[in-house]
N, C-alpha and C. Protein backbone atom coordinates (compact mmCIF):
# COMPACT_ATOMS: atom_id res chain seq x y z
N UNK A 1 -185.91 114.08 1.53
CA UNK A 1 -184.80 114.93 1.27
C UNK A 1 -183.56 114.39 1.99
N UNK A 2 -182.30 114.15 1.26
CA UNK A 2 -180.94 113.66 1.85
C UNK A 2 -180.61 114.81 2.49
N UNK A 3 -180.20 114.54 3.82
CA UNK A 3 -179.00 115.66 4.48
C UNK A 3 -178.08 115.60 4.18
N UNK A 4 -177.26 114.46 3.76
CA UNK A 4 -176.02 114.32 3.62
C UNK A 4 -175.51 113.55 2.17
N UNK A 5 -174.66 114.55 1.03
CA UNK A 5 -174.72 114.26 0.10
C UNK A 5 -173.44 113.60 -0.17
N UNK A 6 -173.00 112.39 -0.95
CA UNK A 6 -171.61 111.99 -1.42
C UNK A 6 -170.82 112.40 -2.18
N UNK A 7 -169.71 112.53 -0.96
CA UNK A 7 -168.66 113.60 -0.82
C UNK A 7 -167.25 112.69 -1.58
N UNK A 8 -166.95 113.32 -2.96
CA UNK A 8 -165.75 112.44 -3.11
C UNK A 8 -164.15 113.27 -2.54
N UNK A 9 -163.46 112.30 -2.59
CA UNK A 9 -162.14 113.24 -1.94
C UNK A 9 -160.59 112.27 -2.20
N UNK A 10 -159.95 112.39 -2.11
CA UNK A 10 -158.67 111.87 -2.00
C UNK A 10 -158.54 110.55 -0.98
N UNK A 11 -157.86 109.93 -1.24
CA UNK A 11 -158.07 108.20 -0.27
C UNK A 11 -156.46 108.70 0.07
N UNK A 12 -156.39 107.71 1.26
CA UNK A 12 -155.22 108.37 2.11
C UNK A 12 -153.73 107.45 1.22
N UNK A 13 -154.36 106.61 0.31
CA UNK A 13 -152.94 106.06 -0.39
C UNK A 13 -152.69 107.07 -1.52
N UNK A 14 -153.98 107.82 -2.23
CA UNK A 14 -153.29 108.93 -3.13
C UNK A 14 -152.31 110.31 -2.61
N UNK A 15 -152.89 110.39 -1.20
CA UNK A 15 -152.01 111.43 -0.48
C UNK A 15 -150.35 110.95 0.15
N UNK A 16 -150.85 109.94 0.12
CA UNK A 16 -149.01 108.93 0.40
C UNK A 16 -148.05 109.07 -0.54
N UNK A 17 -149.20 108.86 -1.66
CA UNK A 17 -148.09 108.92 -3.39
C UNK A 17 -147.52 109.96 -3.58
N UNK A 18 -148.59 111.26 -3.45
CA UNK A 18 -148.69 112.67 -3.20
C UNK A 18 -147.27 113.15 -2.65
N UNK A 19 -147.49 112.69 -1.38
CA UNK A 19 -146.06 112.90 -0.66
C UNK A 19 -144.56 112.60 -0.79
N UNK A 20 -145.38 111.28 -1.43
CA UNK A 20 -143.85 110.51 -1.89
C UNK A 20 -142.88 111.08 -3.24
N UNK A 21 -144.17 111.44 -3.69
CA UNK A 21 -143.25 112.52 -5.09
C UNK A 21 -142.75 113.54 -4.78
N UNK A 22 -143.08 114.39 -3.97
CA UNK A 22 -142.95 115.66 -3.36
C UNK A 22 -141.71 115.32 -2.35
N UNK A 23 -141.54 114.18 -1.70
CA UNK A 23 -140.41 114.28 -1.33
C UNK A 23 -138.91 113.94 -2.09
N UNK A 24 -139.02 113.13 -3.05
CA UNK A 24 -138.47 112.59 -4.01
C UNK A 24 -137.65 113.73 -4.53
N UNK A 25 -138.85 114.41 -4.85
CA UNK A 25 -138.42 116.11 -5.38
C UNK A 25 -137.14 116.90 -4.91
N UNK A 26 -137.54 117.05 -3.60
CA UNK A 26 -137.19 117.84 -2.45
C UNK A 26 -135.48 117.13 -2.06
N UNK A 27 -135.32 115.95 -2.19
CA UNK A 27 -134.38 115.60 -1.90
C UNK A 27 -133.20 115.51 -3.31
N UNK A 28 -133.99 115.36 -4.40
CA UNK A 28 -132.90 115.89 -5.75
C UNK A 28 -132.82 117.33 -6.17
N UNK A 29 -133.71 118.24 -5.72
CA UNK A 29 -132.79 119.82 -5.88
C UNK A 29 -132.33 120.45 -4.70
N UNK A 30 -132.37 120.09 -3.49
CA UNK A 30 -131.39 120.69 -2.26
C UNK A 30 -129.95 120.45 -2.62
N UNK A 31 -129.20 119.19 -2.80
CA UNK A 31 -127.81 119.08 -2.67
C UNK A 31 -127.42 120.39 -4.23
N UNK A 32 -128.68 120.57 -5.70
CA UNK A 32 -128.14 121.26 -6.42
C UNK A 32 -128.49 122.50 -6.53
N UNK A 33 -129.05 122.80 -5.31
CA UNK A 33 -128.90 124.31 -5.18
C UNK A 33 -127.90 124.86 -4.21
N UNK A 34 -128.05 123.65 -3.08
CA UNK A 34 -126.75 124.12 -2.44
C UNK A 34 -125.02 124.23 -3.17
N UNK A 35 -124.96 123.64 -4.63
CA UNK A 35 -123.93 123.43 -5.11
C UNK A 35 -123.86 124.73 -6.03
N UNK A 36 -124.91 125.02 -6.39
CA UNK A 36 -124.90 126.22 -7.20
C UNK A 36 -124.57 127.36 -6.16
N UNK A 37 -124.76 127.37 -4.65
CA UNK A 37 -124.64 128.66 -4.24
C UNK A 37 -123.03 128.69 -4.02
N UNK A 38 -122.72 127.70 -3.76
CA UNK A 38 -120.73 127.42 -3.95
C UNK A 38 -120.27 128.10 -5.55
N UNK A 39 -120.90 128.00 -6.54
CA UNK A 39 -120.53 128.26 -7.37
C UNK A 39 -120.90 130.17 -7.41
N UNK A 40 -122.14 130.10 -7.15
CA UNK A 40 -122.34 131.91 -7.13
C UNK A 40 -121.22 132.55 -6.01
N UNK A 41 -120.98 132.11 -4.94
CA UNK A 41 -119.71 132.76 -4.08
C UNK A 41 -118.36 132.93 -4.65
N UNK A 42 -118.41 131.37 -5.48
CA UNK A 42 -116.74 131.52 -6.15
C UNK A 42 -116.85 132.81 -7.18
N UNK A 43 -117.85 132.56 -7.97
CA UNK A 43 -117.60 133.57 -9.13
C UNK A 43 -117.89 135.19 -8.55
N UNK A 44 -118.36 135.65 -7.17
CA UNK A 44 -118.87 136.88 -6.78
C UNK A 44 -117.11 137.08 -6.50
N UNK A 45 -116.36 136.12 -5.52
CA UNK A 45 -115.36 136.73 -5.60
C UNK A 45 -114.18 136.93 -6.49
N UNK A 46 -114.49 135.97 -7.14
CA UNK A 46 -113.46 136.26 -8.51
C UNK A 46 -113.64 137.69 -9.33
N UNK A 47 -114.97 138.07 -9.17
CA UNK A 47 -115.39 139.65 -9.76
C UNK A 47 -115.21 140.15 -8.91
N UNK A 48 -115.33 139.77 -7.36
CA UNK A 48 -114.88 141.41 -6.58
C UNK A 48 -113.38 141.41 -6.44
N UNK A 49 -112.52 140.40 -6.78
CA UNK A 49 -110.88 140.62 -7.59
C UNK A 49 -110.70 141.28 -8.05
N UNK A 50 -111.28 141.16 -9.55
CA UNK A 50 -111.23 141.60 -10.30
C UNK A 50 -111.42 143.38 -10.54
N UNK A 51 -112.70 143.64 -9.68
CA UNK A 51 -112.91 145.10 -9.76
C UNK A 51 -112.32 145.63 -8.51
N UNK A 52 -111.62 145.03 -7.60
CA UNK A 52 -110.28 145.64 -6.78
C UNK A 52 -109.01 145.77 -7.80
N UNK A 53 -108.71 144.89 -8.43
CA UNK A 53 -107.15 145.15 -9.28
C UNK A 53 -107.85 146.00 -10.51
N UNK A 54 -109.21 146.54 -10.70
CA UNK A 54 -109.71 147.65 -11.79
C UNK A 54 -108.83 149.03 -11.12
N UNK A 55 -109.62 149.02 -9.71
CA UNK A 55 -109.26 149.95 -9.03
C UNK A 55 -107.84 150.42 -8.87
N UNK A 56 -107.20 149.00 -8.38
CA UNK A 56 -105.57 149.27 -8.11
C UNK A 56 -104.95 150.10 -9.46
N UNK A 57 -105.33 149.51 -10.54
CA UNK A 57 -104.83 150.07 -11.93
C UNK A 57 -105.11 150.96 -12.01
N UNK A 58 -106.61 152.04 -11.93
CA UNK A 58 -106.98 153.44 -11.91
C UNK A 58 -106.32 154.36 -11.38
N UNK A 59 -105.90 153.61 -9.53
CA UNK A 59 -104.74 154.18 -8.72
C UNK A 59 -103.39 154.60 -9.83
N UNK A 60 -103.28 153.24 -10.03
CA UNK A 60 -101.51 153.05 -10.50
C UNK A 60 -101.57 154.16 -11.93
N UNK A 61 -102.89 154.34 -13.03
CA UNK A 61 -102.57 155.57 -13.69
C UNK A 61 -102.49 156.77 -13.44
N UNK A 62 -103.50 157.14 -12.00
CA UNK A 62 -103.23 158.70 -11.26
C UNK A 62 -102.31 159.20 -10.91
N UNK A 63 -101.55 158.22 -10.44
CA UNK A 63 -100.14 157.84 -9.64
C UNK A 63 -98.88 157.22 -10.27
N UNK A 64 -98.78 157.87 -11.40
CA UNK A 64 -97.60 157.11 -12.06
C UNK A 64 -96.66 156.68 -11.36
N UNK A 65 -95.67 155.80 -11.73
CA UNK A 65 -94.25 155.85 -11.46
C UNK A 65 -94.69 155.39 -9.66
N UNK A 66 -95.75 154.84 -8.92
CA UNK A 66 -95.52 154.23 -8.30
C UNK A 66 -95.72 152.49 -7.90
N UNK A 67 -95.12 151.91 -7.06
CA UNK A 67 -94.38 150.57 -7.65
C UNK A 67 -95.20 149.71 -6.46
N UNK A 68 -96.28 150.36 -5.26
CA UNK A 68 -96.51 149.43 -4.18
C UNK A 68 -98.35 150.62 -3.99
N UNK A 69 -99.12 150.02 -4.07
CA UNK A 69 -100.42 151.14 -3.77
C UNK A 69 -100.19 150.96 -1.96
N UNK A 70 -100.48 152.61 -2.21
CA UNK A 70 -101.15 153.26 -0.33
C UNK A 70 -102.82 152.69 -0.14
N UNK A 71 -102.55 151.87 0.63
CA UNK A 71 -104.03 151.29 1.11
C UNK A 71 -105.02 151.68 1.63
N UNK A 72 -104.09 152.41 2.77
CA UNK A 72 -105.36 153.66 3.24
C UNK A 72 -105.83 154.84 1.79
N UNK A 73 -105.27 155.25 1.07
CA UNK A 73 -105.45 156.11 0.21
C UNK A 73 -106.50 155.12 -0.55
N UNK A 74 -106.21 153.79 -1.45
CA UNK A 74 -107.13 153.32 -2.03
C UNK A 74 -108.22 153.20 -1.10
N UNK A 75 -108.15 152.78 0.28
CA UNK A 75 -109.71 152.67 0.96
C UNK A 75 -110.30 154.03 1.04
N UNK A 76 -109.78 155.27 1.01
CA UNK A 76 -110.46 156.48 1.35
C UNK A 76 -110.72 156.76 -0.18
N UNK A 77 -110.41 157.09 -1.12
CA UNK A 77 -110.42 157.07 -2.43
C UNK A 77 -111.76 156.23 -3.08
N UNK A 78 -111.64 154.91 -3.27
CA UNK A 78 -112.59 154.20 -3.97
C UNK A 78 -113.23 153.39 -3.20
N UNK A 79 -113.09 153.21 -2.04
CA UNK A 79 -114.03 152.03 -1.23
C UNK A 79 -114.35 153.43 0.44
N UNK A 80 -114.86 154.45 -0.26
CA UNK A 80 -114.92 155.38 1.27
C UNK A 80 -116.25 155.07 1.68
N UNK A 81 -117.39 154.43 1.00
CA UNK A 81 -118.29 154.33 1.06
C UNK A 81 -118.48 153.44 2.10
N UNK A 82 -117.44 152.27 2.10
CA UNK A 82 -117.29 151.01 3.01
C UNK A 82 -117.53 150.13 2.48
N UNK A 83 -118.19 150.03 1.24
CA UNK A 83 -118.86 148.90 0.08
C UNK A 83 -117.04 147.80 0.01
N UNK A 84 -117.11 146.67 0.14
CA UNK A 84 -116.11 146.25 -0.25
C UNK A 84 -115.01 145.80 0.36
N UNK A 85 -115.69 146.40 1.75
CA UNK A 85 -114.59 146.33 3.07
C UNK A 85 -115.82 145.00 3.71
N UNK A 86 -114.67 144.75 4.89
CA UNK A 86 -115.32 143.84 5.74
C UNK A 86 -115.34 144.75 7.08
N UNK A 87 -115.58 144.42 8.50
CA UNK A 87 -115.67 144.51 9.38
C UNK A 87 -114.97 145.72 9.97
N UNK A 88 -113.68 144.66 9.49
CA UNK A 88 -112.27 144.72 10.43
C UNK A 88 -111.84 146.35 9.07
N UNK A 89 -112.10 146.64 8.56
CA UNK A 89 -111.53 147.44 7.48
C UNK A 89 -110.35 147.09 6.71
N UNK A 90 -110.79 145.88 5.96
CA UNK A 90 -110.01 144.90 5.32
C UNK A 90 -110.40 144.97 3.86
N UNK A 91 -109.89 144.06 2.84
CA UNK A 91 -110.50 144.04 1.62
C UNK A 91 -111.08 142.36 1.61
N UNK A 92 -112.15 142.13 1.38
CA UNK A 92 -112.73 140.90 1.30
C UNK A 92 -114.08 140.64 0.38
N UNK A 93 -114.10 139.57 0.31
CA UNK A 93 -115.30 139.11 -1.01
C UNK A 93 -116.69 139.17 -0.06
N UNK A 94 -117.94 139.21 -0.65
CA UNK A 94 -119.02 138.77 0.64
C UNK A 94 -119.04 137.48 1.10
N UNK A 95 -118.40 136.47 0.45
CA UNK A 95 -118.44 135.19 1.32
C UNK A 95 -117.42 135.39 2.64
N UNK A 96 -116.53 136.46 2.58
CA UNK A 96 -115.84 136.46 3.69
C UNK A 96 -114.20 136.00 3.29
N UNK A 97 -114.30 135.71 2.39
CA UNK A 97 -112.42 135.78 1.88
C UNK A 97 -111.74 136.78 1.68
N UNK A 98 -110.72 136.77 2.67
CA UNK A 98 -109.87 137.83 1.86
C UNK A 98 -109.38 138.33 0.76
N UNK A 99 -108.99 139.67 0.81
CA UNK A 99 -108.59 139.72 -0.68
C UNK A 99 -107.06 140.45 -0.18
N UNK A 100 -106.02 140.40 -0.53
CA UNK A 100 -104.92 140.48 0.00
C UNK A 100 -104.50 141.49 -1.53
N UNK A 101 -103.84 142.61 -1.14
CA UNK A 101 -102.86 143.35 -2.19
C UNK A 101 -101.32 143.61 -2.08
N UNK A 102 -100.37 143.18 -2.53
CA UNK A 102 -99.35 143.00 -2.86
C UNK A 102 -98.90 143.76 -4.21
N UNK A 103 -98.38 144.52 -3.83
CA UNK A 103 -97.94 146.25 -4.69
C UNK A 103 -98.70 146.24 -5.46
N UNK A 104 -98.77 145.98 -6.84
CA UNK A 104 -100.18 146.52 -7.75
C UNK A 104 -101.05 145.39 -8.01
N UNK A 105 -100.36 144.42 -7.43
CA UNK A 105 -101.58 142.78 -7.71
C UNK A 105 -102.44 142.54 -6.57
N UNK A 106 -103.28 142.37 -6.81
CA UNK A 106 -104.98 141.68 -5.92
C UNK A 106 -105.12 140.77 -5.81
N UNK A 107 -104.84 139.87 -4.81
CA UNK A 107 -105.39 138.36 -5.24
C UNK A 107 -105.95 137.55 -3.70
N UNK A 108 -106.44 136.54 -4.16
CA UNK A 108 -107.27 135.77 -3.46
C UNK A 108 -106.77 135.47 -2.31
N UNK A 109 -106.97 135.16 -0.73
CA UNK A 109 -105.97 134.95 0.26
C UNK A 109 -106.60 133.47 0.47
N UNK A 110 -106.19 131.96 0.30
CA UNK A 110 -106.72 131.05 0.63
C UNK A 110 -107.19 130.83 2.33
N UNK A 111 -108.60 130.48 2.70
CA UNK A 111 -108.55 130.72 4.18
C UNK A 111 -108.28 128.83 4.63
N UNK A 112 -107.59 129.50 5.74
CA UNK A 112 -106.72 128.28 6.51
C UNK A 112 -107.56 127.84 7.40
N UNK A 113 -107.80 126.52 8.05
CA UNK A 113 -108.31 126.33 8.90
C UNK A 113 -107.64 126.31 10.04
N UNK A 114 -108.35 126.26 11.25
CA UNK A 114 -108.35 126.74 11.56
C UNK A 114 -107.17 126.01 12.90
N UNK A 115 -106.26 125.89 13.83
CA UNK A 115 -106.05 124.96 14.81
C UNK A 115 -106.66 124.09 15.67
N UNK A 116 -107.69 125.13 16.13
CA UNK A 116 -108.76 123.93 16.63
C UNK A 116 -109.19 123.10 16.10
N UNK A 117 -109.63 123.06 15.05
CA UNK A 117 -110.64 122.26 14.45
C UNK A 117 -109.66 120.54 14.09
């Protein structure tokens, strides 16, 4: 009677190959997912623009005949929840850009770098 029966298994050059594909892999979808998440930030804040100057306009029909929106009023009004605000009780995208309002227009605040840097 054999005790010990033959055992087949992987040779350590198929696990090399193994690896070598797998890294191959690994190194052509990181740079394009990291490029896609640049692209999901741009377009999150271009829609959270967008549904701030929805808002400003909803304001500007309640409120006829005025020519500059009350900010505190729009933050207590449509953003009381805090959804939409940042920190500081600001208007900003979730990547962290501002969103700057200028009488009934919304728009993007480019961020500056910084002096130190």
């Amino acid at each position: 009677m054999k005790i010990y029966q033959k055992q087949q298994g992987f040779t350590l050059v198929e696990m090399l190959i193994v690896l070598l594909i797998i890294s191959i892999l690994v190194i052509v979808t990181i740079p394009n997912v990291t490029k896609h998440f640049a692209t999901i930030d741009e377009k999150g804040c271009d829609a959270y623009v967008r549904m701030v100057q929805a808002q400003i306009d909803s304001y500007h029909l309640e409120n006829p005949g005025v020519q500059e929106v009350a900010l505190e009023e729009l933050k207590n009004d449509y953003f009381a929840d805090g959804k939409g605000l940042n920190s500081q009780g600001e208007f900003a995208c979730p990547d962290g850009t501002k969103v700057e309002i200028n009488g009934l227009v919304a728009k993007q605040v480019a961020s500056t770098p910084s002096a130190n840097q």
